[in-house]
C-alpha atoms as a PDB file:
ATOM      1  CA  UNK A   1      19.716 -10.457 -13.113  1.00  0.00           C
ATOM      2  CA  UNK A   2      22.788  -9.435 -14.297  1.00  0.00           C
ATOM      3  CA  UNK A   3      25.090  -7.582 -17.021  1.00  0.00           C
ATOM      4  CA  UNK A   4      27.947  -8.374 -18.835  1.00  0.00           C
ATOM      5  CA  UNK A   5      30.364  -7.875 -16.094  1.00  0.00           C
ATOM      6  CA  UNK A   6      30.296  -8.093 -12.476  1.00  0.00           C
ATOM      7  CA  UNK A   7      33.234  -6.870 -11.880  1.00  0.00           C
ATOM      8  CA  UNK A   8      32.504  -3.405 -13.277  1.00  0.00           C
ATOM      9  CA  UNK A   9      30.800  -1.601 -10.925  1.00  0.00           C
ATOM     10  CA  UNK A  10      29.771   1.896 -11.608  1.00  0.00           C
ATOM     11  CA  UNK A  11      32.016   5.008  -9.808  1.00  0.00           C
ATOM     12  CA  UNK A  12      28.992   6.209  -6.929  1.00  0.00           C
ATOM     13  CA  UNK A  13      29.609   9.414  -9.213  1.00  0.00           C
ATOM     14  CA  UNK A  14      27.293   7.671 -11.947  1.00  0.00           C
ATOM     15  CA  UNK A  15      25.156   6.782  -9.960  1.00  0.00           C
ATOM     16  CA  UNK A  16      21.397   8.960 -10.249  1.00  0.00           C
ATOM     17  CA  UNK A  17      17.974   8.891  -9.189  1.00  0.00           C
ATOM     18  CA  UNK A  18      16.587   7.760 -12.353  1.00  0.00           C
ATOM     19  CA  UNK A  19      12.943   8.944 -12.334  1.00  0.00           C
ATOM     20  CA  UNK A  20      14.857  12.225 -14.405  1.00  0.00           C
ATOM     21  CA  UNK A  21      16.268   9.733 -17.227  1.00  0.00           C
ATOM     22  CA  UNK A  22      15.288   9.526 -20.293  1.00  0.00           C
ATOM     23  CA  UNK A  23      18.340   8.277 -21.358  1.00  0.00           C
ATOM     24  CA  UNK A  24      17.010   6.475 -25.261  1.00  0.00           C
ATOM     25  CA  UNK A  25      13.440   7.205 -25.121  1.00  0.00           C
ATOM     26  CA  UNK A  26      13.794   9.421 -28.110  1.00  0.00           C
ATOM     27  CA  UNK A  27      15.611   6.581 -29.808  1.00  0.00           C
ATOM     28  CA  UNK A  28      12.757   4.522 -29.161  1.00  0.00           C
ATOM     29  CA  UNK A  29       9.575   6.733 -29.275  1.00  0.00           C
ATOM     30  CA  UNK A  30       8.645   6.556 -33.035  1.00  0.00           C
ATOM     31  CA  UNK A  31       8.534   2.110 -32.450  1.00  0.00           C
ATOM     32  CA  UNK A  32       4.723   0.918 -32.744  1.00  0.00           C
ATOM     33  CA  UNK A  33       5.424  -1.714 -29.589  1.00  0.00           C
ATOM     34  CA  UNK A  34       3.157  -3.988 -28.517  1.00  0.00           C
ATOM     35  CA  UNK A  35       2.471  -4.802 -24.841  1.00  0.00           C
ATOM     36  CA  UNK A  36       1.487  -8.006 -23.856  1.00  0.00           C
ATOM     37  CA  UNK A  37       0.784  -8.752 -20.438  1.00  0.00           C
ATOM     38  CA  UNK A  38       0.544 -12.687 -20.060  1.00  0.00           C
ATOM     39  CA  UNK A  39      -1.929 -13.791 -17.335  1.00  0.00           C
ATOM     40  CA  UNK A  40      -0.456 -15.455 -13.751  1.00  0.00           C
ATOM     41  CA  UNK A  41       0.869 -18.492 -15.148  1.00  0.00           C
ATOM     42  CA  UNK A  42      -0.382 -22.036 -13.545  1.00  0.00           C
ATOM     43  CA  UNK A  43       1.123 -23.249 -10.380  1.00  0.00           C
ATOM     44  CA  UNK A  44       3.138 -26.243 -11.967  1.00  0.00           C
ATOM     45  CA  UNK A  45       3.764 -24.655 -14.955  1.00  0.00           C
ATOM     46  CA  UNK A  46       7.354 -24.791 -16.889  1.00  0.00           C
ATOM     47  CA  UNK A  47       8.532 -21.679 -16.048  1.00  0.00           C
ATOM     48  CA  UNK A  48      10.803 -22.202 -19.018  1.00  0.00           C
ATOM     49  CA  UNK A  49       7.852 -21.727 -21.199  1.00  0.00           C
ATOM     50  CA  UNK A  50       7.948 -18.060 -20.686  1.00  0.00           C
ATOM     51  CA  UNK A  51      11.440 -17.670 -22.083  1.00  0.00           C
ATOM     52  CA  UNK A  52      10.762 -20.109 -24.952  1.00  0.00           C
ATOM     53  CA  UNK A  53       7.551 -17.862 -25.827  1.00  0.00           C
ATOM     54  CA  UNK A  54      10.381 -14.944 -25.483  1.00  0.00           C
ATOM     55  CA  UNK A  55      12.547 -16.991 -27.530  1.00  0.00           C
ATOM     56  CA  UNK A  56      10.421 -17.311 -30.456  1.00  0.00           C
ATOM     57  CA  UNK A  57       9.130 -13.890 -30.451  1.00  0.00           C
ATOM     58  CA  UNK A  58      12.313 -12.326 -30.895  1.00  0.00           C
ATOM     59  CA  UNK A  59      13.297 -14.651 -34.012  1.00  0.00           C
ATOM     60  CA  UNK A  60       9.805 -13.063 -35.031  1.00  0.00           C
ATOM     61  CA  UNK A  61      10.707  -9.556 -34.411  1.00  0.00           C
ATOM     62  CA  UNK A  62      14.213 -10.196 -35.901  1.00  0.00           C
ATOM     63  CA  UNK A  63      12.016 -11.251 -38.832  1.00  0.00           C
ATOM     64  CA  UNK A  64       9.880  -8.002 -39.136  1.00  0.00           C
ATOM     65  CA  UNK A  65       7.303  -8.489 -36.169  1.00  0.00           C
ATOM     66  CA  UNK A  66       6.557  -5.498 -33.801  1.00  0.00           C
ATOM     67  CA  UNK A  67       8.757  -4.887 -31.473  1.00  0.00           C
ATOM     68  CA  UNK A  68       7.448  -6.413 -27.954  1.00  0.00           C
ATOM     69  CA  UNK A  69       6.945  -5.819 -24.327  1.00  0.00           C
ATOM     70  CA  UNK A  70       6.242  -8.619 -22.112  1.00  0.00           C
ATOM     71  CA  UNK A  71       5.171  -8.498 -18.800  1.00  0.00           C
ATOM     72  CA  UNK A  72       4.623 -12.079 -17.251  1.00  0.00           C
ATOM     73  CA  UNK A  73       4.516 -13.236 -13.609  1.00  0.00           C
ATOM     74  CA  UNK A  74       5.114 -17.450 -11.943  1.00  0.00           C
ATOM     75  CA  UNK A  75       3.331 -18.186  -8.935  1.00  0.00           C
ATOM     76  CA  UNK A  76       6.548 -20.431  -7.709  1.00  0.00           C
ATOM     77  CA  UNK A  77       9.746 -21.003  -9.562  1.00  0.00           C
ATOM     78  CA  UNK A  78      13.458 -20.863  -9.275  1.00  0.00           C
ATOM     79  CA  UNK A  79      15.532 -19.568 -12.083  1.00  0.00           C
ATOM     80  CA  UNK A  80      19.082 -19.942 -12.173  1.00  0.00           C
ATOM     81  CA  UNK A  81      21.777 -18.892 -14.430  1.00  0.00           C
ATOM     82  CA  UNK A  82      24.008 -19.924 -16.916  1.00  0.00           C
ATOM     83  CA  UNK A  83      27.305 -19.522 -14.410  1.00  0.00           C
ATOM     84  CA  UNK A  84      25.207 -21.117 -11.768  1.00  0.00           C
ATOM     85  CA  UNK A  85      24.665 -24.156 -13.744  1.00  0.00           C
ATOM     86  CA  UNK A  86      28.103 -25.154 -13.534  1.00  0.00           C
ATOM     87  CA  UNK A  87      28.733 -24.876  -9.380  1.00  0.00           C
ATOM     88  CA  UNK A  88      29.790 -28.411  -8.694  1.00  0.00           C
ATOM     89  CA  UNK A  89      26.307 -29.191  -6.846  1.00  0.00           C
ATOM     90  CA  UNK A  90      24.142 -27.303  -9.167  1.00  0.00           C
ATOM     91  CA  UNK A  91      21.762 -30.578  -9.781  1.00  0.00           C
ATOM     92  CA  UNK A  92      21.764 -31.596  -6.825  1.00  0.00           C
ATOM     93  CA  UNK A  93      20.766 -27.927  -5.174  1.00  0.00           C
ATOM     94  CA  UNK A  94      18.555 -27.830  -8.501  1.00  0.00           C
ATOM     95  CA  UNK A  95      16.586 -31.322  -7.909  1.00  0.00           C
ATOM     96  CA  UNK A  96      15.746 -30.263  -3.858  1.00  0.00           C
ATOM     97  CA  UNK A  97      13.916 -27.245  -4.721  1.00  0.00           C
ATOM     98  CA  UNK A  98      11.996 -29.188  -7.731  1.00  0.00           C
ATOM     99  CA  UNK A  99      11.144 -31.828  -4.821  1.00  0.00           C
ATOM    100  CA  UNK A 100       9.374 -28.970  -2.928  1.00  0.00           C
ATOM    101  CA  UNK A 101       6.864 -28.823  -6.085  1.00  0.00           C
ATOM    102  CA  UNK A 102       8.419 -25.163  -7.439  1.00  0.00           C
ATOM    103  CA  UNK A 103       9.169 -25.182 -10.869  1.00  0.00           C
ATOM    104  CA  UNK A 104      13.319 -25.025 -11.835  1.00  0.00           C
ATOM    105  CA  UNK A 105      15.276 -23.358 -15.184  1.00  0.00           C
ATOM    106  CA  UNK A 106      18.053 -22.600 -16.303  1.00  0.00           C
ATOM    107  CA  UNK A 107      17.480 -19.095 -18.398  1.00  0.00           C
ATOM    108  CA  UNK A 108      19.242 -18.161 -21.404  1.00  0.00           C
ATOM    109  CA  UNK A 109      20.018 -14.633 -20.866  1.00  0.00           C
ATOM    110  CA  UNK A 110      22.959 -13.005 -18.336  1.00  0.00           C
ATOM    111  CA  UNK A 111      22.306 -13.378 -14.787  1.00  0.00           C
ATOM    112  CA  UNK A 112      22.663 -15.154 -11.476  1.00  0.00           C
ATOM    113  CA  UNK A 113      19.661 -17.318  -8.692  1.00  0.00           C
ATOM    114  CA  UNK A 114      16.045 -15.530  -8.669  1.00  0.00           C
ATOM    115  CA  UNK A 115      13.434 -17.072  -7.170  1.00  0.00           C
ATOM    116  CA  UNK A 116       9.674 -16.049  -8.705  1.00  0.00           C
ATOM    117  CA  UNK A 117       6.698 -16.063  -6.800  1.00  0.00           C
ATOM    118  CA  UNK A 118       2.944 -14.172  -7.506  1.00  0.00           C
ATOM    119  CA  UNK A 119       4.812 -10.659  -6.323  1.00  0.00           C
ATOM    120  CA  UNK A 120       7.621 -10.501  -9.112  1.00  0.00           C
ATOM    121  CA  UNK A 121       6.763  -8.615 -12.147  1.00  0.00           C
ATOM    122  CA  UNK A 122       9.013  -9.767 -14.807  1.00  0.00           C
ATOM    123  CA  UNK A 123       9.387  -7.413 -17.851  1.00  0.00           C
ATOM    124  CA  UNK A 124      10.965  -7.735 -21.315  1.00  0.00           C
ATOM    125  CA  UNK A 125      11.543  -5.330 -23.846  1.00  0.00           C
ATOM    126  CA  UNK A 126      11.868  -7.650 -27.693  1.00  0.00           C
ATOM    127  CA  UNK A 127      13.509  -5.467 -29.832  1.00  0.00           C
ATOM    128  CA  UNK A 128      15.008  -5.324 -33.469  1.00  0.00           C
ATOM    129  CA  UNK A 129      18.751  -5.267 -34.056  1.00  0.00           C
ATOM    130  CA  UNK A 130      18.800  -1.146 -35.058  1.00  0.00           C
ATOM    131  CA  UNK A 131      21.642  -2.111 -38.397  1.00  0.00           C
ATOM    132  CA  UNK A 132      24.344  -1.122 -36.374  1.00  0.00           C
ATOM    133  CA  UNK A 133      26.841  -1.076 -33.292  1.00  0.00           C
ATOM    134  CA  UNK A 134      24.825  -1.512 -30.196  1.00  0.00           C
ATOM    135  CA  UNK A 135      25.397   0.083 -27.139  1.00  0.00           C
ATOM    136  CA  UNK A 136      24.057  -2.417 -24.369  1.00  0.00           C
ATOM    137  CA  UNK A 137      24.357  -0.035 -21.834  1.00  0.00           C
ATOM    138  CA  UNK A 138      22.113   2.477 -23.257  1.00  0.00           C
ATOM    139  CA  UNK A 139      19.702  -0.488 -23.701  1.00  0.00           C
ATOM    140  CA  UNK A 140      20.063  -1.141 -19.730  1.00  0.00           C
ATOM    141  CA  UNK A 141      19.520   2.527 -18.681  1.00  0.00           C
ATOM    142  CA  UNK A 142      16.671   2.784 -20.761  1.00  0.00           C
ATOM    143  CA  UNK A 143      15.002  -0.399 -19.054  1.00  0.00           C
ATOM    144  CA  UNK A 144      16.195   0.861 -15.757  1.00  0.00           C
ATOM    145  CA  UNK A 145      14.696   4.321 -16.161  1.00  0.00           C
ATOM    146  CA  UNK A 146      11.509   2.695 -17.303  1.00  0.00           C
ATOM    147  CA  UNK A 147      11.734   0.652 -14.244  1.00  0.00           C
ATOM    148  CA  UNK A 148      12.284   3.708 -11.921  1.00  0.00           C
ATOM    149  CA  UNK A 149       9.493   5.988 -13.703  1.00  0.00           C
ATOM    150  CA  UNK A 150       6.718   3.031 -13.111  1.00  0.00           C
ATOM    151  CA  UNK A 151       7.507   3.289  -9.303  1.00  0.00           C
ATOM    152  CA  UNK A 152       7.020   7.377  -9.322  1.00  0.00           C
ATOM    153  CA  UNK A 153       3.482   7.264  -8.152  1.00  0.00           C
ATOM    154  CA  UNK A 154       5.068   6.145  -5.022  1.00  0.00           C
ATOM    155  CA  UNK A 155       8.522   7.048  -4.880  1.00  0.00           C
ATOM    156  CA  UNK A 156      10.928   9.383  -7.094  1.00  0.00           C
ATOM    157  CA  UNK A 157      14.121   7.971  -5.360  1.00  0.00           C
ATOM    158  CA  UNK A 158      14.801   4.770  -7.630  1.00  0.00           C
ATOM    159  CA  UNK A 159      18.494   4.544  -8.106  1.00  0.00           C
ATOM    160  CA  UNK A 160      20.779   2.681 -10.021  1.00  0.00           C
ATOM    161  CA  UNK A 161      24.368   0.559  -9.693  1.00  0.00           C
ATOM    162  CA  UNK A 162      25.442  -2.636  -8.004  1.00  0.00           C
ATOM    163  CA  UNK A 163      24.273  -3.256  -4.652  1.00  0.00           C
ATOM    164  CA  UNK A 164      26.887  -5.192  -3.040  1.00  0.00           C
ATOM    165  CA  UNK A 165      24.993  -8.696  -1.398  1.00  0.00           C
ATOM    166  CA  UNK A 166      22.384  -8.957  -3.336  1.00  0.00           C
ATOM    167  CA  UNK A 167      21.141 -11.921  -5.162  1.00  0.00           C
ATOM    168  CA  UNK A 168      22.002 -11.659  -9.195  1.00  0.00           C
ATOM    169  CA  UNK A 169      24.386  -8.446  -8.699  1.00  0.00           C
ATOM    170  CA  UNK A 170      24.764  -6.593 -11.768  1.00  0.00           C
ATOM    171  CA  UNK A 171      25.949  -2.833 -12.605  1.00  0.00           C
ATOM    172  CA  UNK A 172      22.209  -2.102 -12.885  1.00  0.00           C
ATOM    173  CA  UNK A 173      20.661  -3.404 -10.127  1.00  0.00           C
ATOM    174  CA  UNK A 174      18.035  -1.099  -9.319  1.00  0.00           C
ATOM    175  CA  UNK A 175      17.267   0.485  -5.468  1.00  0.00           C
ATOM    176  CA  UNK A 176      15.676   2.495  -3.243  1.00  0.00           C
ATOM    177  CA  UNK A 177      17.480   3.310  -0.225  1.00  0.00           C
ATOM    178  CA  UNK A 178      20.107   1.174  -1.077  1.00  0.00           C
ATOM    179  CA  UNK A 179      17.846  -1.973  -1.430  1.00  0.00           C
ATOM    180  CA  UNK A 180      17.744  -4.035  -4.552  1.00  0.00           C
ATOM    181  CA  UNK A 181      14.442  -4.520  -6.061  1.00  0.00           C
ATOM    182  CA  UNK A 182      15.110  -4.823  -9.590  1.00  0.00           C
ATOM    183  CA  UNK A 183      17.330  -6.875 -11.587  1.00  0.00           C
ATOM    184  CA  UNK A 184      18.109  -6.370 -15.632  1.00  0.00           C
ATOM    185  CA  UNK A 185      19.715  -8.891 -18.022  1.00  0.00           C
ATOM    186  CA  UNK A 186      19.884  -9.384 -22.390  1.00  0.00           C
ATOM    187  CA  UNK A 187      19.247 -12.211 -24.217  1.00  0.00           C
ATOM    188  CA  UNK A 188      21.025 -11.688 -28.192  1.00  0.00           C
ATOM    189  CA  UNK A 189      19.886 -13.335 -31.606  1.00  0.00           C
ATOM    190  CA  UNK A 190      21.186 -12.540 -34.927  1.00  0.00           C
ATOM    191  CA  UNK A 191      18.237  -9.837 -36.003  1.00  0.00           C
ATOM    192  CA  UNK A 192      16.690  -9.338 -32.477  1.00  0.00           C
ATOM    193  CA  UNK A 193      17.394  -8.650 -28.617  1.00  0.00           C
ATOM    194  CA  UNK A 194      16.002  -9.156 -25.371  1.00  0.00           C
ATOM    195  CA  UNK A 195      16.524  -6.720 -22.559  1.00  0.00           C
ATOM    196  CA  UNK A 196      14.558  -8.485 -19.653  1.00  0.00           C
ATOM    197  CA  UNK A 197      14.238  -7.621 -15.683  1.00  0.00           C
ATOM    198  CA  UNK A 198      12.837  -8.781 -12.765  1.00  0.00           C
ATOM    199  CA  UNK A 199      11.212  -6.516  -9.926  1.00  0.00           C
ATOM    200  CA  UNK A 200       9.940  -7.511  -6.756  1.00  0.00           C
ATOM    201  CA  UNK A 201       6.444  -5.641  -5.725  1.00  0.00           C
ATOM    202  CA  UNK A 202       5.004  -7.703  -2.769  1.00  0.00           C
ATOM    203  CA  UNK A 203       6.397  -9.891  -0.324  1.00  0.00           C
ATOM    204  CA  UNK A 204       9.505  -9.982   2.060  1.00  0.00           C
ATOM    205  CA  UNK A 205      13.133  -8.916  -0.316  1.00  0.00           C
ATOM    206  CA  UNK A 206      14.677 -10.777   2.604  1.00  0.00           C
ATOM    207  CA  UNK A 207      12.647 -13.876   2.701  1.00  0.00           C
ATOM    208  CA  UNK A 208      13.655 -14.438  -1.448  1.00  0.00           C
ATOM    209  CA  UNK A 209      17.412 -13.683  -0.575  1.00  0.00           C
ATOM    210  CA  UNK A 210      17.379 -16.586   1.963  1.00  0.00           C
ATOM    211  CA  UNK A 211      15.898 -18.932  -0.873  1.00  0.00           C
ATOM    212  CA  UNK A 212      19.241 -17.853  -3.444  1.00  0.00           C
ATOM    213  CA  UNK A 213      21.605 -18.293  -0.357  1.00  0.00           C
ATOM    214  CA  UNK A 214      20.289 -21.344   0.346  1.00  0.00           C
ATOM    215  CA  UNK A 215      20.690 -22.525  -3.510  1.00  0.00           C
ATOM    216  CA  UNK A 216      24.479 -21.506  -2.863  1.00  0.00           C
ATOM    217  CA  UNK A 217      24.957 -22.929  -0.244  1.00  0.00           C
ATOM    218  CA  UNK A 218      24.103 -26.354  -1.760  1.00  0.00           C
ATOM    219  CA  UNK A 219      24.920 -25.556  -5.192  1.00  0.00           C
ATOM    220  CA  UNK A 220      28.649 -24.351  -4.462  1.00  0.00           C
ATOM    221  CA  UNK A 221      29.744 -27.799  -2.717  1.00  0.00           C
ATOM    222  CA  UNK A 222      32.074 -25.534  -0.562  1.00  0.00           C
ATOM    223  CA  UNK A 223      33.799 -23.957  -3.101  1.00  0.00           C
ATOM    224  CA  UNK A 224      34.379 -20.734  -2.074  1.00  0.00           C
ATOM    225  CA  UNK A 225      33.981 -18.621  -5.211  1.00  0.00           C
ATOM    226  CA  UNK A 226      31.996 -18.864  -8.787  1.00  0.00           C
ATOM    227  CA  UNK A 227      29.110 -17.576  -7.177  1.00  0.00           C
ATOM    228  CA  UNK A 228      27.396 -14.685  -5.770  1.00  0.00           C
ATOM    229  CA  UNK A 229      27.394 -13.916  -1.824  1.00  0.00           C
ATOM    230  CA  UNK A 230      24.379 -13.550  -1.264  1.00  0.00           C
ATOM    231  CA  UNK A 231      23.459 -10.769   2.358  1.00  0.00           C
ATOM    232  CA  UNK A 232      20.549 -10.092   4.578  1.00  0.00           C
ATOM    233  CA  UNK A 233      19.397  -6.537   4.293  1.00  0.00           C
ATOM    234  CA  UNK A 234      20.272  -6.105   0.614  1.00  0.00           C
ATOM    235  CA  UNK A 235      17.194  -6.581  -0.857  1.00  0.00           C
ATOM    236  CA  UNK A 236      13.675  -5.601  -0.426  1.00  0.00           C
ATOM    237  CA  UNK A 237      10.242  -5.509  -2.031  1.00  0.00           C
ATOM    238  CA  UNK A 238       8.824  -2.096  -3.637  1.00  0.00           C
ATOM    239  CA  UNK A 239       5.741  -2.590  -0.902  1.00  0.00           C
ATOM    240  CA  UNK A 240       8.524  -2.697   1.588  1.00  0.00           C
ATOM    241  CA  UNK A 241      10.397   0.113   0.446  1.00  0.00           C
ATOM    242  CA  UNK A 242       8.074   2.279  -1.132  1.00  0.00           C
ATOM    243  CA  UNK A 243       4.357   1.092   0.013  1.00  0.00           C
ATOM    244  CA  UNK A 244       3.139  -0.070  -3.276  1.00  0.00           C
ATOM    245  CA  UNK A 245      -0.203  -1.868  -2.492  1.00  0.00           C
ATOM    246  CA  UNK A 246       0.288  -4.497  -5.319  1.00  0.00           C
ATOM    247  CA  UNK A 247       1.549  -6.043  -8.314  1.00  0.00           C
ATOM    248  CA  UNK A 248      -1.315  -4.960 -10.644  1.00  0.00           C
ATOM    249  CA  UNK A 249      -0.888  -1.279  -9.246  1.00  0.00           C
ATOM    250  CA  UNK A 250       2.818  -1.438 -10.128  1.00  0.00           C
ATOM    251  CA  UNK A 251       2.246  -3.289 -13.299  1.00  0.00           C
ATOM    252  CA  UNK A 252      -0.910  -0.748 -14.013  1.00  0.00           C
ATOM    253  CA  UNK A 253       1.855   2.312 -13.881  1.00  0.00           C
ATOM    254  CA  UNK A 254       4.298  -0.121 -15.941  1.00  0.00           C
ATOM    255  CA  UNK A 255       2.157  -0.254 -18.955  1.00  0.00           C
ATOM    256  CA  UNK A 256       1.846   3.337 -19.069  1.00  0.00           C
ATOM    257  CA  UNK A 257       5.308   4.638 -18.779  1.00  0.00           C
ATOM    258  CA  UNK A 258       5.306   2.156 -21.722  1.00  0.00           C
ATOM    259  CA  UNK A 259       2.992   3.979 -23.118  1.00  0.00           C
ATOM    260  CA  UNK A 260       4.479   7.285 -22.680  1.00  0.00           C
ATOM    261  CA  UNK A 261       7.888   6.282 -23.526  1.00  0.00           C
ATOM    262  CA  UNK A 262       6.563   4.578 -27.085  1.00  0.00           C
ATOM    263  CA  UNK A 263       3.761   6.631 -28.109  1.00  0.00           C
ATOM    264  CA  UNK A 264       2.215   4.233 -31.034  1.00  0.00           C
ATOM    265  CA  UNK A 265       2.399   1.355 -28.472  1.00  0.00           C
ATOM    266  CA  UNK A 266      -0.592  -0.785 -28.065  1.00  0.00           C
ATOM    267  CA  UNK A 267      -1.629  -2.999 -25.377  1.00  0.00           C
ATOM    268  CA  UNK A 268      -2.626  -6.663 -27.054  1.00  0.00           C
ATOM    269  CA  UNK A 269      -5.198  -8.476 -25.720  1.00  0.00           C
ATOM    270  CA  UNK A 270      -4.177 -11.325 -27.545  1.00  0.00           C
ATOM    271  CA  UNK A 271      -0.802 -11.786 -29.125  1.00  0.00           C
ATOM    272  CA  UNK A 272      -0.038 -15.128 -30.089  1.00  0.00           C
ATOM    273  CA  UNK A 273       2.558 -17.650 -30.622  1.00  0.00           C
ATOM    274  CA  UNK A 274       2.715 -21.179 -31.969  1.00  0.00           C
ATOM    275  CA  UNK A 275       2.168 -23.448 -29.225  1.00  0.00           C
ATOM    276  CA  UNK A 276       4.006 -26.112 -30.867  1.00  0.00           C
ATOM    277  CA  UNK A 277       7.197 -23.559 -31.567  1.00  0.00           C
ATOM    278  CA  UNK A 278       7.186 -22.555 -27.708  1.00  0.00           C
ATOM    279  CA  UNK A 279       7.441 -26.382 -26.815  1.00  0.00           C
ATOM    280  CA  UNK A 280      10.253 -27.376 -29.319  1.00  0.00           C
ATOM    281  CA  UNK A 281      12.056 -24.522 -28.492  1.00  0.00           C
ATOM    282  CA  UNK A 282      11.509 -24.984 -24.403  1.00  0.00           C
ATOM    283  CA  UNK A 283      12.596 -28.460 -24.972  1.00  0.00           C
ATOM    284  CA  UNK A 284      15.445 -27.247 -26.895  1.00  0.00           C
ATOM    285  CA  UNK A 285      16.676 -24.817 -24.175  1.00  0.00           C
ATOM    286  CA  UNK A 286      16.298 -27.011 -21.829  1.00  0.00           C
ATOM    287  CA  UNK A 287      18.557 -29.584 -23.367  1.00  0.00           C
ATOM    288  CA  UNK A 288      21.503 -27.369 -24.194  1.00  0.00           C
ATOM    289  CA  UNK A 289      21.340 -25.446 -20.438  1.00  0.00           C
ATOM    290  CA  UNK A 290      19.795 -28.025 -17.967  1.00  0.00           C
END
């Protein structure tokens, strides 16, 4: 997922293990979040659904809800991005993975191709509008040091900072050895934010980089720019690169760094939404980016 720029790559002096950061958790601590960890959504399922359910909980929290952090999972889907909507053969590309049975959206927030499966852990932080300037990049550090804490059981060499090749490139990709493994983009409303990332736990980093060039290839209809380039080698799992034995183990450590980091947060087993306002509002997203 990506940032507001590509372009602006942090100096490789910024760049910092993050398990050390705690770059906004003071900001943050006194929130009373609420973590919500949907189940493994349906094979067949809209994956759309998940950022419509996003979509309306943030016009609640803009309207005085708790603050929110999702943690959600697709069993096979293909998100792109707003930019990659417009690549000349971005239907067509779009309709040929649909005809392989995987679900296909176009997300609302920043952010290039990433392909979902039962091994990525997506995350998303719902958060009020604080009543004045905001500094995104504070937001992204914090999500990113969140990210890199959750994998210290295992590893304490998370870093952070473009990694060059890699699908959805943004200044905040997050690595380990120089492998991507964790992407982080924001979603705005009026009262209310969304700072959202993917990370991949099991499977082959490689294998889901061969699905985005793919897309590319297709989508780009041989224009040679407007898109990411996609590499082998630049991205990798967290069982790959640090031996993490599964997504509930990672997502297990996830919920308490949460928990550390917001110290009134409480894990919901039921938080709920209006079905009927998720569908409008997937129907409506999907009209104004499909």
């Amino acid at each position: 997922m990506n940032i507001p720029s590509q372009s602006n790559q942090l100096p490789e002096s910024e760049k910092s293990e993050l398990t050390v950061q705690r770059i906004s958790a003071e900001q943050h601590s006194s929130l009373r979040l609420q973590i919500w960890e949907t189940p493994l959504m349906r094979l067949g399922s809209s994956v759309l659904d998940a950022f419509a359910w996003e979509e309306v909980m943030c016009r609640r929290v803009g309207a005085g809800h708790l603050p929110v952090a999702h943690i959600w999972r697709h069993p096979d889907a293909f998100v792109a991005g707003l930019r990659d909507r417009r690549l000349p053969r971005a239907v067509e590309a779009m309709d040929v993975i649909k005809g392989q049975g995987t679900a296909v959206c176009v997300r609302p927030s920043g952010g290039a191709a990433v392909p979902l499966n039962p091994g990525v852990v997506n995350v998303s932080l719902i958060l009020p509008n604080p009543g004045h300037a905001i500094n995104i990049h504070d937001d992204f550090r914090e999500m990113a040091s969140i990210i890199a804490e959750s994998l210290t059981p295992w590893s304490t060499q998370a870093q952070t900072g473009e990694v060059q090749g890699a699908f959805c490139p943004g200044d905040y990709d997050v690595s380990v050895g120089g492998l991507k493994f964790c992407g982080i983009a924001q979603r705005r409303q009026a009262k209310a934010y969304i700072i959202t990332a993917f990370i991949i736990v099991e499977g082959q980093g490689d294998r889901l980089a061969a699905e985005v060039r793919k897309f590319y290839e297709e989508a780009s209809g041989g224009i040679a720019e407007g898109y990411p380039e996609v590499k082998h080698g630049t991205m990798a799992s967290l069982q790959e690169l640090a031996g993490v034995p599964s997504t509930a183990a990672y997502t297990a450590s996830l919920v308490r760094t949460l928990r550390n980091r917001y110290p009134h947060a409480a894990t919901e087993r039921v938080l709920s939404v209006d079905a009927d306002d998720v569908l409008r509002t997937a129907e409506q997203m999907k009209q104004r980016y499909d």
